[in-house]
N, C-alpha and C. Protein backbone atom coordinates (compact mmCIF):
# COMPACT_ATOMS: atom_id res chain seq x y z
N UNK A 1 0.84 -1.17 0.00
CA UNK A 1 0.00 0.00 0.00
C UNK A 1 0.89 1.24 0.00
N UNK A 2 0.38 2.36 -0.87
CA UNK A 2 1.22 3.52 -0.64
C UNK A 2 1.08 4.36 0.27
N UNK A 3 2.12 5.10 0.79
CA UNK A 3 2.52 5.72 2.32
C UNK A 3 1.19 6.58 2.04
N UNK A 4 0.72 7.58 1.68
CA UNK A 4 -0.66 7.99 2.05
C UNK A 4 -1.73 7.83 1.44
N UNK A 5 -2.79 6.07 1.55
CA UNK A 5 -3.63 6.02 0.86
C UNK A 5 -4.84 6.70 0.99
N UNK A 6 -6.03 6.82 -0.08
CA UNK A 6 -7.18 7.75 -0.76
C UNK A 6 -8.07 6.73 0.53
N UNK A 7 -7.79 6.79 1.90
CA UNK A 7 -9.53 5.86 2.75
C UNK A 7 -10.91 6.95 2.57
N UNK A 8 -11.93 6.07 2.10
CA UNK A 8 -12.85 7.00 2.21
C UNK A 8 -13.68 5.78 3.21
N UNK A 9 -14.29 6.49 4.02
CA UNK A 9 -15.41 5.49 4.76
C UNK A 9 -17.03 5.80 4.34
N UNK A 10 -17.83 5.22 4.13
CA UNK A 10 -19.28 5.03 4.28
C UNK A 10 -20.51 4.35 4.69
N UNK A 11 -21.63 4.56 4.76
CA UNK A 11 -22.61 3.77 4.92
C UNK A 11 -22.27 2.12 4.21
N UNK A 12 -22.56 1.07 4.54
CA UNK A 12 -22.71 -0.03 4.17
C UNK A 12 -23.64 -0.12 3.23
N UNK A 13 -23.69 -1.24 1.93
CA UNK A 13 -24.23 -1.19 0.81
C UNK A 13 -24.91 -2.75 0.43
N UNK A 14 -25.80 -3.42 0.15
CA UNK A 14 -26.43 -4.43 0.16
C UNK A 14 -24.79 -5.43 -0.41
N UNK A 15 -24.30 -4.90 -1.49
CA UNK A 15 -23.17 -5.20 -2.61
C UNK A 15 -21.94 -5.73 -1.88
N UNK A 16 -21.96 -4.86 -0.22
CA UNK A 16 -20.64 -5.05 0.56
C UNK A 16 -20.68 -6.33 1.27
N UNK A 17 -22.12 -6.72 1.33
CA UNK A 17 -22.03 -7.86 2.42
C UNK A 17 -21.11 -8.97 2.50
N UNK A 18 -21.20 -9.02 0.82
CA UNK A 18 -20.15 -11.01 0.90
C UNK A 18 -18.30 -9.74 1.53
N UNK A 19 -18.28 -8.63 1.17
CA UNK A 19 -16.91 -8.63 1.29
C UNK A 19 -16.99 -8.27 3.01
N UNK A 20 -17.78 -7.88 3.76
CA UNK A 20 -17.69 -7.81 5.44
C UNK A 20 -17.83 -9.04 5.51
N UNK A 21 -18.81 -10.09 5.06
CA UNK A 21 -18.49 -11.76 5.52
C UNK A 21 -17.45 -11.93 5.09
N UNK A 22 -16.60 -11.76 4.58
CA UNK A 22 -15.27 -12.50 4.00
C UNK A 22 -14.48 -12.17 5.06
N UNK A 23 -14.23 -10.37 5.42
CA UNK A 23 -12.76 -9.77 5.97
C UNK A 23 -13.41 -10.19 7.63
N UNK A 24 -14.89 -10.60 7.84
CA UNK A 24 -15.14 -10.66 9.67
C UNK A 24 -14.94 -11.99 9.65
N UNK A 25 -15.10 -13.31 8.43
CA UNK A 25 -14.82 -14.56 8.58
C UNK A 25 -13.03 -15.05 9.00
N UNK A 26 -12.48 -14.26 8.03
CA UNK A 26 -10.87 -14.32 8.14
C UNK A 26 -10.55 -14.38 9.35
N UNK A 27 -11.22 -12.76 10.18
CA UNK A 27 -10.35 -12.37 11.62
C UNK A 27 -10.93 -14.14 13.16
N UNK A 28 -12.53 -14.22 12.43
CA UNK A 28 -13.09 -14.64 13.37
C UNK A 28 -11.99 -16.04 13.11
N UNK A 29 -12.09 -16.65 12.36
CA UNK A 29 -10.91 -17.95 11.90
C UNK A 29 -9.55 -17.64 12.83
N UNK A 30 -9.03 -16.40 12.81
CA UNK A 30 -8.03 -16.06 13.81
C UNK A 30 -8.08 -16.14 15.45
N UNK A 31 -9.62 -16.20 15.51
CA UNK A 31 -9.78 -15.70 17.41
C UNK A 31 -9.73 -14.76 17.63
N UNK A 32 -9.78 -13.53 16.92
CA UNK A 32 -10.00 -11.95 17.32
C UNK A 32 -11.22 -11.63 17.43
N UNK A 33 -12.16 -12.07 16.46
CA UNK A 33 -13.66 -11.49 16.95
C UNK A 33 -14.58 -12.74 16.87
N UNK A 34 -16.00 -12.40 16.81
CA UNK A 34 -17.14 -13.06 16.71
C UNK A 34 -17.49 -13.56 15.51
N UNK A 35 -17.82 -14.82 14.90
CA UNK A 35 -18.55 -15.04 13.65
C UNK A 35 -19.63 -14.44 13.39
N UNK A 36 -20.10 -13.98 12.05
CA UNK A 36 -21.29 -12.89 11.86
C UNK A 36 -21.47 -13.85 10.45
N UNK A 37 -22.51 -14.56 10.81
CA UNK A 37 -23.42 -15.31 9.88
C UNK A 37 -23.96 -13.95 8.64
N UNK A 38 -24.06 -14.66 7.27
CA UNK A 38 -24.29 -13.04 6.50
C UNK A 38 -25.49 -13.25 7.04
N UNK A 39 -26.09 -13.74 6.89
CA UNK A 39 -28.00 -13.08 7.13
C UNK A 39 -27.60 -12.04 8.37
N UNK A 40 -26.89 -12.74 9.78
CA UNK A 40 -26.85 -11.66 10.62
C UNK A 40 -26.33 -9.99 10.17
N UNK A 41 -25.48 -9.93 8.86
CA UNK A 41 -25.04 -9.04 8.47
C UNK A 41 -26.06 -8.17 7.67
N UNK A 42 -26.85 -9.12 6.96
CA UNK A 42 -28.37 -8.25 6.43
C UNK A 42 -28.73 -7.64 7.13
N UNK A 43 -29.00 -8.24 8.28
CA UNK A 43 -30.30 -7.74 8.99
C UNK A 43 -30.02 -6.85 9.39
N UNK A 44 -28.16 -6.78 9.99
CA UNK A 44 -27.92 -5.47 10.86
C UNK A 44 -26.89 -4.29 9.81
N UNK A 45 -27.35 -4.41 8.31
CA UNK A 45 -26.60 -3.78 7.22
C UNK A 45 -25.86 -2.49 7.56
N UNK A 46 -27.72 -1.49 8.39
CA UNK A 46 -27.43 0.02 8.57
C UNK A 46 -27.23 0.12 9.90
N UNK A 47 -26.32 -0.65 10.50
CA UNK A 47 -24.86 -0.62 11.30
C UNK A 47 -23.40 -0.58 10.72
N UNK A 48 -23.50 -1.14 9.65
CA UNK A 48 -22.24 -1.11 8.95
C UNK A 48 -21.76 0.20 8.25
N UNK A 49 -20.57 0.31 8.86
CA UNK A 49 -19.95 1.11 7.69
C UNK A 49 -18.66 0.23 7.00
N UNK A 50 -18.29 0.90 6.06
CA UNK A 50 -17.54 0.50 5.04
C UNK A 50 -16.15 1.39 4.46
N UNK A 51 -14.87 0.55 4.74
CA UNK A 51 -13.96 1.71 4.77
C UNK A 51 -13.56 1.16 3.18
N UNK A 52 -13.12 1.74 2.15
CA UNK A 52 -12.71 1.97 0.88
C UNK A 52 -10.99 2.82 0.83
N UNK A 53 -9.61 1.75 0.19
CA UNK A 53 -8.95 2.67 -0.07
C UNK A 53 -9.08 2.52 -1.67
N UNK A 54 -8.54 3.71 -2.26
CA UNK A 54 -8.61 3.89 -3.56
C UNK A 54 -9.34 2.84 -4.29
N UNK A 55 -10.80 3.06 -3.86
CA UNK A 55 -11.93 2.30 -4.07
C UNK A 55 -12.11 1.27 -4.08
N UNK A 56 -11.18 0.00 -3.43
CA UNK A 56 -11.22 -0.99 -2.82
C UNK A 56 -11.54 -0.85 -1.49
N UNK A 57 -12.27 -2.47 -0.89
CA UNK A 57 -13.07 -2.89 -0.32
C UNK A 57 -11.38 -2.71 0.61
N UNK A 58 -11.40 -2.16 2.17
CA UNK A 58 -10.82 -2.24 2.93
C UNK A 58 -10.89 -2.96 4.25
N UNK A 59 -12.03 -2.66 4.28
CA UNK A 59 -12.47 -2.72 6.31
C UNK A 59 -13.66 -2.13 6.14
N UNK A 60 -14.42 -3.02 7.33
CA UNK A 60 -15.45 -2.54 7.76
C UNK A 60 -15.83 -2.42 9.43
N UNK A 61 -16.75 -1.55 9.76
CA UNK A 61 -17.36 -1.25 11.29
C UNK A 61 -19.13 -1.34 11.49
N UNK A 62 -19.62 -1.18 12.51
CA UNK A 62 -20.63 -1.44 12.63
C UNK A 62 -20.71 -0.43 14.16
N UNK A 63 -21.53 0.20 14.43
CA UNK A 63 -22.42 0.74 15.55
C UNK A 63 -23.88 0.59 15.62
N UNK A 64 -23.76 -0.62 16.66
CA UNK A 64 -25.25 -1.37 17.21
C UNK A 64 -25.50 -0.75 18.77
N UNK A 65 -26.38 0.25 18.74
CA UNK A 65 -27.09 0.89 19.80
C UNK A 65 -27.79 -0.30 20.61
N UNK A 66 -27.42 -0.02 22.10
CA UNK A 66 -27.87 -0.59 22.85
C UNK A 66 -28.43 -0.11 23.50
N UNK A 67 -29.09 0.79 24.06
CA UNK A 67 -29.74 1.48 24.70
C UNK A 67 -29.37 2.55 24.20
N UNK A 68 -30.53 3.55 24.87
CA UNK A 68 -30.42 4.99 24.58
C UNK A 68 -29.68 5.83 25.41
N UNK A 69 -28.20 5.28 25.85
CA UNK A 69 -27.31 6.11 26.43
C UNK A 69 -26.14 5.32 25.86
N UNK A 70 -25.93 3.99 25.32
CA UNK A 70 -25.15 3.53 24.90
C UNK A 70 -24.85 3.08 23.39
N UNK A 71 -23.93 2.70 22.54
CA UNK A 71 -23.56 1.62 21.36
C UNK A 71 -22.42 1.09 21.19
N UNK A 72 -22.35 0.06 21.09
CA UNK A 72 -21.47 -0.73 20.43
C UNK A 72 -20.66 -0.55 19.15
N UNK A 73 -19.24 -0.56 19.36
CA UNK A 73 -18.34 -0.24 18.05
C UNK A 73 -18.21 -1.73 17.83
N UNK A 74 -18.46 -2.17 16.75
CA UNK A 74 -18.44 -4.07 16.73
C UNK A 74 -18.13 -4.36 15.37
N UNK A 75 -17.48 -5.68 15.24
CA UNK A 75 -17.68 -6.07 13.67
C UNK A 75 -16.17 -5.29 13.18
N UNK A 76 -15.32 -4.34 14.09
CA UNK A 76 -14.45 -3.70 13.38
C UNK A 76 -13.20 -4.47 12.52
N UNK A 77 -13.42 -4.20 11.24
CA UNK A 77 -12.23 -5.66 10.60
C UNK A 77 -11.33 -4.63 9.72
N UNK A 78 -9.84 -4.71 9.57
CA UNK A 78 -9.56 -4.44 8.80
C UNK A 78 -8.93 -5.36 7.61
N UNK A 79 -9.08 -5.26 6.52
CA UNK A 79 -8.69 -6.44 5.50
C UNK A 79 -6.51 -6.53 5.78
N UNK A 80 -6.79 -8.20 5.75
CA UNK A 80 -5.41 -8.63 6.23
C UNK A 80 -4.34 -7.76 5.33
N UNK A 81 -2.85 -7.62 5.79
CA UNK A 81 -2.27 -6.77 4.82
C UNK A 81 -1.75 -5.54 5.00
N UNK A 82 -3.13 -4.99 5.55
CA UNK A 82 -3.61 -3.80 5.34
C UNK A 82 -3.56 -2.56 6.30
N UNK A 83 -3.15 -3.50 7.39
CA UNK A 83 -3.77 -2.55 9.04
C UNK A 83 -2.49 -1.46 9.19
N UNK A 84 -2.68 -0.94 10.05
CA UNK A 84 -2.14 0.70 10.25
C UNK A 84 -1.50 1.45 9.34
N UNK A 85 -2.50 1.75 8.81
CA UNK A 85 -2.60 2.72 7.68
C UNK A 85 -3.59 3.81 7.85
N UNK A 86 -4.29 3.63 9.44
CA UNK A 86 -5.66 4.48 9.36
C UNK A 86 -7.03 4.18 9.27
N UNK A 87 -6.81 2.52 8.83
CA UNK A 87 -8.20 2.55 7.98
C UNK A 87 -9.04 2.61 9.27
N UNK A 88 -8.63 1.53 10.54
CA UNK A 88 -9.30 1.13 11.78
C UNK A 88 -10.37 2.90 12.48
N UNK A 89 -9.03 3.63 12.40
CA UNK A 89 -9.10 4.46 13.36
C UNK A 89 -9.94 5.42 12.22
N UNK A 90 -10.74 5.62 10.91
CA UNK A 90 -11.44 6.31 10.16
C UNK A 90 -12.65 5.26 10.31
N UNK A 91 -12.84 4.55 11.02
CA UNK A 91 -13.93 3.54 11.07
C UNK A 91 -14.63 3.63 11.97
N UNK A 92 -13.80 4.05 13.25
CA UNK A 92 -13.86 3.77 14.53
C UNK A 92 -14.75 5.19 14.49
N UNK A 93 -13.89 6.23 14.01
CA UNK A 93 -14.49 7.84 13.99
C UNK A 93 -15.90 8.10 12.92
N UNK A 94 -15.98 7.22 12.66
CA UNK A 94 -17.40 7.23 11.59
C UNK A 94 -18.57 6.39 12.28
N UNK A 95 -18.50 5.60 13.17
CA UNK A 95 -19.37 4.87 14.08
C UNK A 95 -19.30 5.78 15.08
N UNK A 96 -18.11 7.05 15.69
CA UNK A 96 -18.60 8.17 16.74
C UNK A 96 -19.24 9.26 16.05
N UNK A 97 -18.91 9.54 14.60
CA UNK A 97 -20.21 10.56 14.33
C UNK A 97 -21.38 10.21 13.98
N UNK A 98 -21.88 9.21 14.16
CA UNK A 98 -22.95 8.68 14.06
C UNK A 98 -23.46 8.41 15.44
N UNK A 99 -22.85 8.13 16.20
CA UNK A 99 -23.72 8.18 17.32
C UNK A 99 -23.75 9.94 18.32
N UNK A 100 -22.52 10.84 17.94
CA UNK A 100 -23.37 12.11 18.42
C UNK A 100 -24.20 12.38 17.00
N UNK A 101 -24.15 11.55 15.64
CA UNK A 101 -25.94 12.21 15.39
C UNK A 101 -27.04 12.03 15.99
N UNK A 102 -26.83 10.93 16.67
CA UNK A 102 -28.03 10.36 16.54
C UNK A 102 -28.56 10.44 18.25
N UNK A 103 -27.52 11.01 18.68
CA UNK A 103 -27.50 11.71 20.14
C UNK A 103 -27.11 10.35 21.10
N UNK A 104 -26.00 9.25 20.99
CA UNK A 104 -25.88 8.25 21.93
C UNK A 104 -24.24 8.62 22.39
N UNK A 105 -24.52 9.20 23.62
CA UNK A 105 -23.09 10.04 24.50
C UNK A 105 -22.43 8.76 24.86
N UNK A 106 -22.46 7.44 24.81
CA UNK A 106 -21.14 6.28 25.27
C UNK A 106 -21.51 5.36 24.26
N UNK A 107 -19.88 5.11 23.86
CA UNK A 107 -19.36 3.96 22.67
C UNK A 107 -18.93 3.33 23.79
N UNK A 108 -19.15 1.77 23.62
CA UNK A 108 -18.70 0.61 24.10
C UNK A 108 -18.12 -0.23 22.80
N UNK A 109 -16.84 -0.89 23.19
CA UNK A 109 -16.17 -1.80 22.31
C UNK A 109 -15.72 -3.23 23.50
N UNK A 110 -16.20 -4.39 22.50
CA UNK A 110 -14.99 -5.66 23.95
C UNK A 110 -14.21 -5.49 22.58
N UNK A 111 -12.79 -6.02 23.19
CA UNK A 111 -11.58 -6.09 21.98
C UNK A 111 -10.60 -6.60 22.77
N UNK A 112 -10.21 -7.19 22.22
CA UNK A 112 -8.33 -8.07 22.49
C UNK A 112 -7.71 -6.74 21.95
N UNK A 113 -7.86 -5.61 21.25
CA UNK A 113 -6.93 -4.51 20.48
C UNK A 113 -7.05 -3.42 21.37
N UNK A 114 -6.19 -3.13 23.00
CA UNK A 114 -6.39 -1.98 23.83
C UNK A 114 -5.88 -1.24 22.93
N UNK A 115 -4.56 -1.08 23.06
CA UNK A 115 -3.77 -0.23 22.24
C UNK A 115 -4.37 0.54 21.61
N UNK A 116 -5.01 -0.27 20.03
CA UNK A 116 -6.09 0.54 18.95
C UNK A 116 -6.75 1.76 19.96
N UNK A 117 -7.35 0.95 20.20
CA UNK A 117 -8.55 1.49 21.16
C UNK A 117 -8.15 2.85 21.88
N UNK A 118 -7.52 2.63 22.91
CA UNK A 118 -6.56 3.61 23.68
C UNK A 118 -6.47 4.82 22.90
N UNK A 119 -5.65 4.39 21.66
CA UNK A 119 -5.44 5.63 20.65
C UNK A 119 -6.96 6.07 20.50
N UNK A 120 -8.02 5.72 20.00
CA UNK A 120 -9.12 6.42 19.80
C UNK A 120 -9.90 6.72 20.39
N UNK A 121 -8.94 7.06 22.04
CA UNK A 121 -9.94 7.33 23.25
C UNK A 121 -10.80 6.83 24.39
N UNK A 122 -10.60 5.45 23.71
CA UNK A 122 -11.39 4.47 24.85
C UNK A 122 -10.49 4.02 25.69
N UNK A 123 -11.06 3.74 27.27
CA UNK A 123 -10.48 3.41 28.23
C UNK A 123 -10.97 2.29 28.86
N UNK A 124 -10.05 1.52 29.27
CA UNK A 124 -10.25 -0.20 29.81
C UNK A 124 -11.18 0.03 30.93
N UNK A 125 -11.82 -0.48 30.95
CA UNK A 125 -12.81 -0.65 32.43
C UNK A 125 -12.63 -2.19 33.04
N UNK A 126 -13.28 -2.66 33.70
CA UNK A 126 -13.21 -3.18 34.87
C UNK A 126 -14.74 -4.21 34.58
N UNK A 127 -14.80 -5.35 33.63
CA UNK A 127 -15.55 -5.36 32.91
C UNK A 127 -16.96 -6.09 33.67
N UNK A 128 -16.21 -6.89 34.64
CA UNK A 128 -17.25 -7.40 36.05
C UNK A 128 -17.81 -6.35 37.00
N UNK A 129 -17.69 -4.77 36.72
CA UNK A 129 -18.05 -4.01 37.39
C UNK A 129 -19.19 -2.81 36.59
N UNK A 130 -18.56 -2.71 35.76
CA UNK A 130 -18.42 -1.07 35.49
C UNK A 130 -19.06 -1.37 33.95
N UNK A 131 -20.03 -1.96 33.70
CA UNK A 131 -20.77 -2.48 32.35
C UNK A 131 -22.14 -1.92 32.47
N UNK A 132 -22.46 -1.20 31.04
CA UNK A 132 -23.85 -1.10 31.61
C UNK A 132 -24.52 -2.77 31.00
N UNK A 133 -25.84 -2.77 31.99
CA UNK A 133 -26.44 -3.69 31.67
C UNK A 133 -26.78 -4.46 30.39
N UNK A 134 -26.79 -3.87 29.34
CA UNK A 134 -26.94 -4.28 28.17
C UNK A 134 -25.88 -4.22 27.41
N UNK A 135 -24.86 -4.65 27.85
CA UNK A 135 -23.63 -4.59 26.87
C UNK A 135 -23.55 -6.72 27.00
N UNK A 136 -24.06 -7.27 28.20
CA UNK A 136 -24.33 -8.59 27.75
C UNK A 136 -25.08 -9.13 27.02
N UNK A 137 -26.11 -8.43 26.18
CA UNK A 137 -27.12 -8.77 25.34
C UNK A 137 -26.24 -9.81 24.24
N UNK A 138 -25.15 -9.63 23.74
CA UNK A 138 -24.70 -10.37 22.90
C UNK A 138 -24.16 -11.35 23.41
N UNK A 139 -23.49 -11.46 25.03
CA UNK A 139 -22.43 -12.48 25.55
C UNK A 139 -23.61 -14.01 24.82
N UNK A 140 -24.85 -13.99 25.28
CA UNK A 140 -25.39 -15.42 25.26
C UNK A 140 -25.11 -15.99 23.64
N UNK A 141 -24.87 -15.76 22.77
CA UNK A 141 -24.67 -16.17 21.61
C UNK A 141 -23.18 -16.28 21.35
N UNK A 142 -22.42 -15.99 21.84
CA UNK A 142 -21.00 -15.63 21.42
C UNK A 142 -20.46 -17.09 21.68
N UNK A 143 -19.66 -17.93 21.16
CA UNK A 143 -18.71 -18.94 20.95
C UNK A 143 -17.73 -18.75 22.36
N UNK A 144 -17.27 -17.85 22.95
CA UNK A 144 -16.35 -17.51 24.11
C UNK A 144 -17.36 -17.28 25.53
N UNK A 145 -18.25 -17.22 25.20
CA UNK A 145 -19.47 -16.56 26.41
C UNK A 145 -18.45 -17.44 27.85
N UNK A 146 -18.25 -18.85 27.63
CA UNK A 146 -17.51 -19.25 29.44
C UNK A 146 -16.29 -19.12 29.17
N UNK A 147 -15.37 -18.03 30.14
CA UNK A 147 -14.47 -17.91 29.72
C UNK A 147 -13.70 -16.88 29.00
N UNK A 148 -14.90 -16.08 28.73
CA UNK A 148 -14.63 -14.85 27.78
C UNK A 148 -13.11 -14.26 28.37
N UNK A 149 -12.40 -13.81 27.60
CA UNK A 149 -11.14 -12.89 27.89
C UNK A 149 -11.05 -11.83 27.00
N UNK A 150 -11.98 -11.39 26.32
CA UNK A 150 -12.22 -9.50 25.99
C UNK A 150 -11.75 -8.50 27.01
N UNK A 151 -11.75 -7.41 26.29
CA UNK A 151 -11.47 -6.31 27.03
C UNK A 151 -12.63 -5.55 27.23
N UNK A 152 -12.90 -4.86 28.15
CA UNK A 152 -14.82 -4.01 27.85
C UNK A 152 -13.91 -2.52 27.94
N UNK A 153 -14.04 -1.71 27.04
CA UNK A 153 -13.30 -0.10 26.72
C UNK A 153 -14.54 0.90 26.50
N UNK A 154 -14.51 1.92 26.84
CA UNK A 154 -15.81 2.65 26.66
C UNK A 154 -15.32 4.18 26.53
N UNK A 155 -15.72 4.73 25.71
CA UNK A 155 -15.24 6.41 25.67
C UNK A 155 -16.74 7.25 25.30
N UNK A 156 -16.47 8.15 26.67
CA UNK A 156 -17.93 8.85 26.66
C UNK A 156 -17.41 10.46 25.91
N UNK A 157 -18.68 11.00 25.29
CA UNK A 157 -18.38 11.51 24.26
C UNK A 157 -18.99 12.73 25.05
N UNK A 158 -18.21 13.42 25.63
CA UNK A 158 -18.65 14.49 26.67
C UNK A 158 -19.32 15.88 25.95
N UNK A 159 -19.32 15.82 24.46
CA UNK A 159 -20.09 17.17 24.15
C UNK A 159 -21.71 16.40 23.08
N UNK A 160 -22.28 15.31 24.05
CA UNK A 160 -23.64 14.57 23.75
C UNK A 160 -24.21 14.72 25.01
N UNK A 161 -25.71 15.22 25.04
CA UNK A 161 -25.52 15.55 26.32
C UNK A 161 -26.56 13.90 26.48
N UNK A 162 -26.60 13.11 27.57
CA UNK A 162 -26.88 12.31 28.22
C UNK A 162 -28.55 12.42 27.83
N UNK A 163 -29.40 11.42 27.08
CA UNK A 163 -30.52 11.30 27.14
C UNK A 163 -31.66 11.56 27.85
N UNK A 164 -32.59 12.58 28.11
CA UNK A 164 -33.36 12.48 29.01
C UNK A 164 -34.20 11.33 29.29
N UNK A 165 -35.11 11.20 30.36
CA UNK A 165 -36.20 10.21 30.84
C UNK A 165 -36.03 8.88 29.85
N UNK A 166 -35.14 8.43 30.14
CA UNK A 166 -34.63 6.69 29.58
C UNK A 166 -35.27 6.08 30.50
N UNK A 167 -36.24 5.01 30.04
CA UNK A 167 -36.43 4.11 30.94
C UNK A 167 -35.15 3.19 31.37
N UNK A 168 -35.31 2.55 32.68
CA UNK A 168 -34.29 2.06 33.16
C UNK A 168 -33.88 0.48 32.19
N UNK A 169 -32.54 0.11 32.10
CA UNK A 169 -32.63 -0.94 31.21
C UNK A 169 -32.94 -2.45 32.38
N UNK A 170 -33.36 -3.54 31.68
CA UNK A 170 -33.78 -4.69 32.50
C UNK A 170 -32.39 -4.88 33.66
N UNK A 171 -32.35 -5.31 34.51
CA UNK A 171 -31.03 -5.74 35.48
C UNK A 171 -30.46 -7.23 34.34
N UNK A 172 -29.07 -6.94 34.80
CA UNK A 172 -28.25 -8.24 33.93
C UNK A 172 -27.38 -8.50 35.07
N UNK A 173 -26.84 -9.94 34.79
CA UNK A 173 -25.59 -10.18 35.74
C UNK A 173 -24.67 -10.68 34.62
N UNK A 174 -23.30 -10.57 35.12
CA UNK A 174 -22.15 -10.63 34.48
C UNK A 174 -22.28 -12.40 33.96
N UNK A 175 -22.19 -12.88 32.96
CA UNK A 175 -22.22 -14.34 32.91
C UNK A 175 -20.81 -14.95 33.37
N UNK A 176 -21.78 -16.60 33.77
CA UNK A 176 -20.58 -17.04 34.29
C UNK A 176 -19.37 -17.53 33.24
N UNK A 177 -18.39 -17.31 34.46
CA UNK A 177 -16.73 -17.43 33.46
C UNK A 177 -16.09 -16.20 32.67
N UNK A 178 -16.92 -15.20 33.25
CA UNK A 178 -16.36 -13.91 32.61
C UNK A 178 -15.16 -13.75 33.83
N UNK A 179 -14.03 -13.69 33.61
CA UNK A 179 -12.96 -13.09 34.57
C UNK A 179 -12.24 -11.83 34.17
């Protein structure tokens, strides 16, 4: 790749799906993330964004709202090859302007990648403590659920101002084998 490539990021496109199943099948084959069945990728399309360098298929992200004070940065892949070049961290920042559009003041990410993360502001928490309740909505499906060894990182986006009159979310407990 050349020292300053053309990334453009966007909305996700019906067209992108087989290439986010391809670059989230690769990583998940590695043990870095979650398998994402394509239908699951249909369904949750306009979560995806889509990073493009010089109009190739790069990387893709996803921001899945979990409540109305929180979302999920998930699904983040960059195509093998390819990584620090930017593409992660123009992915990462396109799933945060989308959620101060859409007015959701905390990104949650789990990730084995602090570092990444770190750089784009998120900070390690304490993941048996300091979770909001609905960030386990996904643990019950996940392949790692006993045992999990993620990281839970969260960066609150201090110029969103905090949702009014949210109903409270259901109570959750940490599942077992999370350490």
């Amino acid at each position: 790749m050349s020292p300053s490539p053309e990334i453009t990021v966007r909305a996700a496109k019906a067209e992108d799906v087989p290439h986010i199943f391809e670059n989230i099948g690769y990583w998940a084959a590695q043990g870095k993330m979650l398998v994402r069945p394509m239908q699951h990728i249909f369904e949750n399309l306009r979560d995806f964004f889509v990073a493009e360098v010089n109009g190739q298929f790069a990387g893709n992200a996803a921001l899945h709202i979990l409540w109305g004070d929180i979302a999920e940065v998930r699904g983040l892949a960059v195509k093998p090859g390819i990584q620090a070049n930017g593409i992660g961290k123009k992915l990462v920042a396109a799933c945060e302007a989308e959620a101060r559009c859409i007015g959701i003041p905390i990104l949650f990410a789990w990730t084995y990648e602090v570092r990444f993360f770190e750089k784009c502001g998120f900070t390690l928490i304490d993941k048996t403590k300091e979770l909001h309740p609905r960030v386990w909505s996904e643990c019950l499906r996940c392949q790692f659920y006993v045992g999990c060894n993620e990281n839970g990182m969260v960066k609150h986006l201090h110029d969103v101002p905090m949702p009014r009159n949210l109903p409270e979310p259901p109570p959750a407990q940490v599942p077992p084998g999370i350490r």
